[in-house]
Protein backbone atom coordinates (compact mmCIF):
# COMPACT_ATOMS: atom_id res chain seq x y z
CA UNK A 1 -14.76 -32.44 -4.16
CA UNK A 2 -12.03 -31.20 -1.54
CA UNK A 3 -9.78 -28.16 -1.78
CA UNK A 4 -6.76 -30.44 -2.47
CA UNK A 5 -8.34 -32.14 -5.53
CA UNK A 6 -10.17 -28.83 -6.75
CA UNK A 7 -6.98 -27.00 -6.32
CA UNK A 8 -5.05 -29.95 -8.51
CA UNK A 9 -8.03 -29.92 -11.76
CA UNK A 10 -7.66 -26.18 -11.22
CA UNK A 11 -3.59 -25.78 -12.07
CA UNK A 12 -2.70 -25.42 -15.89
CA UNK A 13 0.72 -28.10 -15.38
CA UNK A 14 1.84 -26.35 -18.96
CA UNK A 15 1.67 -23.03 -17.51
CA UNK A 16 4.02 -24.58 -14.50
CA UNK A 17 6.29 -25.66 -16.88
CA UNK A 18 6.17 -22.78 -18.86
CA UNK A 19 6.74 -20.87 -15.32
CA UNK A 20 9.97 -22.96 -14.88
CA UNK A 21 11.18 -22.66 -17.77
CA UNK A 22 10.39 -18.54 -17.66
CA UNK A 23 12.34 -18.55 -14.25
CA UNK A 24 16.27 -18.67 -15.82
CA UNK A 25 16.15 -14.95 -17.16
CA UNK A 26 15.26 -13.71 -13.13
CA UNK A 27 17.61 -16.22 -11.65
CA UNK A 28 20.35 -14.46 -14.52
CA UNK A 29 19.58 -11.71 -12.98
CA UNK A 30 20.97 -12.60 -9.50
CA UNK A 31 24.35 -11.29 -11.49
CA UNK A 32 23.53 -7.80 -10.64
CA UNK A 33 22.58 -8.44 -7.23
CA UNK A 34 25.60 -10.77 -6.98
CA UNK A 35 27.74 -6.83 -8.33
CA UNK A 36 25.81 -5.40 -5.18
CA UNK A 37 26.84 -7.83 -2.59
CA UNK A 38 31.01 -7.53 -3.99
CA UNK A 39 30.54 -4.03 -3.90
CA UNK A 40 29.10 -3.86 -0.13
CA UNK A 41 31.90 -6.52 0.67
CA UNK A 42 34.67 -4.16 -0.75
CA UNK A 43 33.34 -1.30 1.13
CA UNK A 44 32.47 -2.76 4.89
CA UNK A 45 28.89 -2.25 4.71
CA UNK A 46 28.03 -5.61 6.18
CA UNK A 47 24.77 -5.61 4.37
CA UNK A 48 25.82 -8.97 2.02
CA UNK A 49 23.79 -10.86 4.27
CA UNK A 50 21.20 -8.52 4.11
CA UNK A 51 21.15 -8.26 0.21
CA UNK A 52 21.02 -12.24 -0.08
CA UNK A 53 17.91 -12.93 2.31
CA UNK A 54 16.23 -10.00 0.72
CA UNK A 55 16.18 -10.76 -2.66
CA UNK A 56 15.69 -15.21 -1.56
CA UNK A 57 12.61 -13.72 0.50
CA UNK A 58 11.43 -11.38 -2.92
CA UNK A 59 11.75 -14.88 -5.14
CA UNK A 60 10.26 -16.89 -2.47
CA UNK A 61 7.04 -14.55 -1.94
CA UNK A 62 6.50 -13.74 -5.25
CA UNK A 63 6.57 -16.85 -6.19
CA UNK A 64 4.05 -18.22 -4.14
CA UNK A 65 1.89 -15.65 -4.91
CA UNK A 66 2.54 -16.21 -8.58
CA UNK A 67 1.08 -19.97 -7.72
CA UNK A 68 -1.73 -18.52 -5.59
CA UNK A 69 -2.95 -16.05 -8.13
CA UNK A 70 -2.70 -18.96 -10.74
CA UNK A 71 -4.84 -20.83 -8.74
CA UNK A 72 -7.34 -17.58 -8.01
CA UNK A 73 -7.67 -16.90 -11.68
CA UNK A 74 -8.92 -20.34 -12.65
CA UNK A 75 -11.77 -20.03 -10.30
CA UNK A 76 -15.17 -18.44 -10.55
CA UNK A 77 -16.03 -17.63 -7.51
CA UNK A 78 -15.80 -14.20 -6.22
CA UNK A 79 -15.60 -14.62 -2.46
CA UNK A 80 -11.77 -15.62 -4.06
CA UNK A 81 -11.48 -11.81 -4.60
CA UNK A 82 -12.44 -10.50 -1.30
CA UNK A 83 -10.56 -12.97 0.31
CA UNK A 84 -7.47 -11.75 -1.53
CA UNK A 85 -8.17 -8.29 -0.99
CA UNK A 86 -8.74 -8.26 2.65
CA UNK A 87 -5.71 -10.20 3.22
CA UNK A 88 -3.83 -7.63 1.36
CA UNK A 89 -5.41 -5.02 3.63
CA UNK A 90 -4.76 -6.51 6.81
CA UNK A 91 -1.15 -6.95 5.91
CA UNK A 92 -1.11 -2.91 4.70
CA UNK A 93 -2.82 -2.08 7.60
CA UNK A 94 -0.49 -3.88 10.19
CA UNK A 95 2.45 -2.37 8.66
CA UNK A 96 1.21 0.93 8.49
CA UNK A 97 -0.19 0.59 12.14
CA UNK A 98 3.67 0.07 12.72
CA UNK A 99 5.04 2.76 11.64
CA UNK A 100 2.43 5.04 13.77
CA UNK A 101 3.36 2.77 16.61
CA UNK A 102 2.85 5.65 19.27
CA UNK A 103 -1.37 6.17 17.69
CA UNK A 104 -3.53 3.87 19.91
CA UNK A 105 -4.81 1.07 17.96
CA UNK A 106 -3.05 1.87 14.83
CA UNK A 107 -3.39 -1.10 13.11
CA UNK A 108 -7.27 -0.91 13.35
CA UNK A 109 -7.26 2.99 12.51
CA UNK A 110 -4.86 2.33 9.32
CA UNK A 111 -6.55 -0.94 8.63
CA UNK A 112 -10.02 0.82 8.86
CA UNK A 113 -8.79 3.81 6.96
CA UNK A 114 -7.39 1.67 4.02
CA UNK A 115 -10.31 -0.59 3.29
CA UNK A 116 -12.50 2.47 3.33
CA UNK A 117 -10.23 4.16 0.82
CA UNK A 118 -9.62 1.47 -1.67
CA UNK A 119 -13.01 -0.24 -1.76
CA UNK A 120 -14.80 3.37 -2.49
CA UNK A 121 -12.54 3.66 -4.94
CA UNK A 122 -12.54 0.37 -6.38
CA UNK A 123 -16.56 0.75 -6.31
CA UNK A 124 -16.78 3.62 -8.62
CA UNK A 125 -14.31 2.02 -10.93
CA UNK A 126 -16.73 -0.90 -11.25
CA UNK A 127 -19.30 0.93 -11.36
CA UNK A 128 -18.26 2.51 -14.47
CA UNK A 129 -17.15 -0.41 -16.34
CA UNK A 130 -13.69 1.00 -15.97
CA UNK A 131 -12.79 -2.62 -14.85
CA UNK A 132 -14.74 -6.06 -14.73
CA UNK A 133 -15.06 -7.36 -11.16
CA UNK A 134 -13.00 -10.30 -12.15
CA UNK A 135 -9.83 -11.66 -10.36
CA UNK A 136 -7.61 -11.12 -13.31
CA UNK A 137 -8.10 -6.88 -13.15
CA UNK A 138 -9.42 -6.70 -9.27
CA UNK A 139 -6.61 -8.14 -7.54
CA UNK A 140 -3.69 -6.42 -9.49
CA UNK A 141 -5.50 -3.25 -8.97
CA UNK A 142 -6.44 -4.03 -5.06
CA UNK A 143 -2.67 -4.57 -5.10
CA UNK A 144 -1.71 -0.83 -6.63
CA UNK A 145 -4.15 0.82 -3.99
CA UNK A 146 -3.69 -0.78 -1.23
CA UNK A 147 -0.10 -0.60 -1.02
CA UNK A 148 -0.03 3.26 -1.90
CA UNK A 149 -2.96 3.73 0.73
CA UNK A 150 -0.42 2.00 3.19
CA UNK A 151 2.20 4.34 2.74
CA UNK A 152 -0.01 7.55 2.80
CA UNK A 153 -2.10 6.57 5.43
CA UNK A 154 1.11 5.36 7.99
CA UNK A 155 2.68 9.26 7.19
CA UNK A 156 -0.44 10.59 7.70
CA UNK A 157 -0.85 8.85 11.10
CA UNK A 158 2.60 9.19 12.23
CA UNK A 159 3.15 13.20 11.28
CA UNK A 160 0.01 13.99 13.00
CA UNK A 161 0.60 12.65 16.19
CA UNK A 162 4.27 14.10 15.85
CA UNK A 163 2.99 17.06 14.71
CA UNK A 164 0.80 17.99 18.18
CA UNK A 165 3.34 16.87 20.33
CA UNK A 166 5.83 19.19 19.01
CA UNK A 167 2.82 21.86 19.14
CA UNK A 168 1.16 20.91 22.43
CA UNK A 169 1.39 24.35 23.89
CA UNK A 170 -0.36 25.67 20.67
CA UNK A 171 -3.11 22.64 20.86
CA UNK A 172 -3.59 23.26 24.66
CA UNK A 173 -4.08 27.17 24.96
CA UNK A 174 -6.59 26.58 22.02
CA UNK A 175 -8.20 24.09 23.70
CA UNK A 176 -8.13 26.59 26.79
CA UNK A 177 -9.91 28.94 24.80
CA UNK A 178 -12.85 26.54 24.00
CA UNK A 179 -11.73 24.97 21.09
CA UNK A 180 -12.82 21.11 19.73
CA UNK A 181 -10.47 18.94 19.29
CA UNK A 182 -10.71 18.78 15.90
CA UNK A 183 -10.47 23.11 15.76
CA UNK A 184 -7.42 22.49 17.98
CA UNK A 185 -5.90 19.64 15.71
CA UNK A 186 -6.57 21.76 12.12
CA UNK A 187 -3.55 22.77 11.32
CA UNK A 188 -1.53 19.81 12.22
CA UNK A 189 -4.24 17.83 10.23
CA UNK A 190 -3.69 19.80 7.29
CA UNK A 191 0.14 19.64 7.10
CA UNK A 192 0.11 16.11 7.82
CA UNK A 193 -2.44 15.40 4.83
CA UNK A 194 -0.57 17.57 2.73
CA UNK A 195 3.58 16.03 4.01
CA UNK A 196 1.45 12.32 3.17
CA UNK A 197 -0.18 12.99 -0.12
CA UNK A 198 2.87 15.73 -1.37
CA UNK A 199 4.85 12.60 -3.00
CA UNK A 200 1.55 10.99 -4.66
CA UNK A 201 0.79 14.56 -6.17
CA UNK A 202 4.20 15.00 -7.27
CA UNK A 203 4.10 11.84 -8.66
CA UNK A 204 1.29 12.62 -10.88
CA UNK A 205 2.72 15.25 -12.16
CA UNK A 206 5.74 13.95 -13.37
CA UNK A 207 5.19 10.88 -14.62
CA UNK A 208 6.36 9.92 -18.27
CA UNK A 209 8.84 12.59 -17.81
CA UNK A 210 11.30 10.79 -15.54
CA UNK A 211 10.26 7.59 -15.09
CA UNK A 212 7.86 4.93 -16.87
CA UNK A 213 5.52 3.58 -14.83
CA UNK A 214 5.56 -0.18 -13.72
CA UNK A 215 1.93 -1.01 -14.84
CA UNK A 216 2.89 0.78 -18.18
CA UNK A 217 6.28 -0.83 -18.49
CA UNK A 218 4.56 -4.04 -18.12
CA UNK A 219 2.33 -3.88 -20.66
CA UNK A 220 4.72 -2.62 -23.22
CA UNK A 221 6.99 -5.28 -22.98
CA UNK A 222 4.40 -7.64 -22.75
CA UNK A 223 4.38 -5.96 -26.38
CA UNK A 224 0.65 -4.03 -25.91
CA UNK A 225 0.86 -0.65 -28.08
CA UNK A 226 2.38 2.06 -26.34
CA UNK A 227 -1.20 3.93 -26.76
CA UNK A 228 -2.73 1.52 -24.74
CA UNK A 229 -0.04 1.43 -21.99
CA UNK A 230 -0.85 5.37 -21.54
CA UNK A 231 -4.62 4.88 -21.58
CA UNK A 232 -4.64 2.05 -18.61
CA UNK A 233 -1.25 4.43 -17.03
CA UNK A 234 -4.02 7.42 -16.40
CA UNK A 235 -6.85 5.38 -14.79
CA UNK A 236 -3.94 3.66 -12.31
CA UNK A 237 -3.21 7.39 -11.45
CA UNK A 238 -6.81 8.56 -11.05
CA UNK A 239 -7.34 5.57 -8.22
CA UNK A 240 -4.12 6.02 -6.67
CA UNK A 241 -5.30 9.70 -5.61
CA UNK A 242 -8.44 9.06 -5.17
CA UNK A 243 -7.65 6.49 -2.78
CA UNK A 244 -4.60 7.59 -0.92
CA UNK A 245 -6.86 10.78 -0.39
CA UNK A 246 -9.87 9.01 1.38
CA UNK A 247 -7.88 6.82 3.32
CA UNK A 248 -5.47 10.01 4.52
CA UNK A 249 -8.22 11.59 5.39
CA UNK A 250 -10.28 9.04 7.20
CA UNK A 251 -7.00 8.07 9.18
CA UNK A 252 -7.15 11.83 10.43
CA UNK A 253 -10.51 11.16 11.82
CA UNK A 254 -10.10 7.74 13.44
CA UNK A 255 -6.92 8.40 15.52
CA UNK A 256 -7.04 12.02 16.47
CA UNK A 257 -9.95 11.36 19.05
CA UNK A 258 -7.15 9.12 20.81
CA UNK A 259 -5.47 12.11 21.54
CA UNK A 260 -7.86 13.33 23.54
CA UNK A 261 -9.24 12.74 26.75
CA UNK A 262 -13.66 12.94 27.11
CA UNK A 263 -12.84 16.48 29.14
CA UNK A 264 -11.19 17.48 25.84
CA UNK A 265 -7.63 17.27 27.03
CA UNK A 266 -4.64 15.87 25.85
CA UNK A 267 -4.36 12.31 26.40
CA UNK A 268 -0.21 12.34 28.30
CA UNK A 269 -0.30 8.54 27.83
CA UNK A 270 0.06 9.02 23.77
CA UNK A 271 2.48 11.67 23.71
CA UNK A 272 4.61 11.21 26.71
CA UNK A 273 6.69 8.29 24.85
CA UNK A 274 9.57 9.40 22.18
């Protein structure tokens, strides 16, 4: 059997209809978006354009992956879920490898950094039975991680290598003085772990108070008890730190080695550019 005809016994064509037919309360909601795009219209901002391709793109993508995870769940096979996962780790790790464009091979560093992160911690949650290593709880959870791992991990990257330049007098007389590298580096390592993981931290900390959760949100209006919203809330919290932390913290050791030369000097080439 090909891919095409596996693909067609595989789709629930009720649960496309039903999809359709669940689509006119989002596409009702273009009236607030539609408020946005008068407002920046009224006040010059020349971001109508803007507004309208991002929210067609947002409909367009997540619909497709709507269809795609449709198709995922059906199956049995878990090469499905690794398949899914790295592709959502390649994508995180290009776009965190972006925004530490001046960090020699970024993209493989952040890449690197966030697989390590989220499959150690995905590991341990399987592990312990917190979740079944099926599509329907692995993906949606791949998701959470690797997206938060992308944002810690691209501060992380970027603040260090910012950091040293703005200290390179500092790094260099240590280095002078027969420092490692990584004795040189400490301090900007530290603050740039701390800058990166300061938001996921604070996060933790406040949430329930401010804001409710979107995993938590979700499964209260999907009309799950409020008890059991909380109890799925805590172990989404546990992974994101657990997580963001590895990855941080491996990023730290991939890239700063980059900065340095094999006669354990700074490399000009990686901090010369703005």
């Amino acid at each position: 059997m090909d891919f095409l005809a596996q693909f067609r016994l595989s789709m629930d064509w009720n649960w496309l209809l039903g999809f359709l037919d669940g689509m006119v309360k989002p596409v009702a909601a273009l009236a607030v978006v539609l408020m946005a795009v008068l407002l920046s219209f009224m006040q010059k901002l020349g971001l109508e354009k803007e507004m309208v391709y991002s929210i067609f793109r947002a409909f367009l993508q997540l619909s497709v992956i709507g269809f795609v995870l449709q198709f995922i769940f059906n199956q049995k096979n878990c090469g499905w879920i690794v398949l899914a996962y790295l592709f959502m780790v390649s994508v995180a790790g290009y776009t965190a490898g972006q925004r530490a464009k001046h960090v020699p091979r970024g993209k493989f560093v952040a890449g690197v950094s966030i697989l390590a992160g989220t499959a150690v911690t995905m590991l341990v949650l399987v592990v312990l039975s917190v979740f079944p290593f099926t599509p329907r709880y692995i993906i949606p959870v791949a998701g959470m991680m690797v997206g938060n791992a992308m944002t810690v991990t691209g501060v992380t990257m970027k603040r260090l290598r910012d950091d040293i330049k703005i200290q390179l007098n500092l790094v260099e007389t240590a280095l002078a003085l027969g420092a490692t590298p990584r004795q040189a580096t400490l301090e900007q390592v530290k603050r740039a772990l701390i800058i990166a993981l300061s938001p996921v931290l604070d996060n933790a900390k406040t949430v329930g108070l401010i804001s409710l959760p979107g995993a938590m949100t979700g499964l209260i209006m999907g009309g799950a008890s409020p008890l059991e919203a909380i109890q799925l809330q805590i172990v989404v919290m546990n992974m994101l730190i657990g997580a963001s932390t590895i990855s941080s913290i491996m990023s730290t050791y991939l890239c700063w080695p980059a900065f340095f030369t094999t006669a354990y000097q700074l490399e000009p080439k990686v901090f010369s550019s703005d």
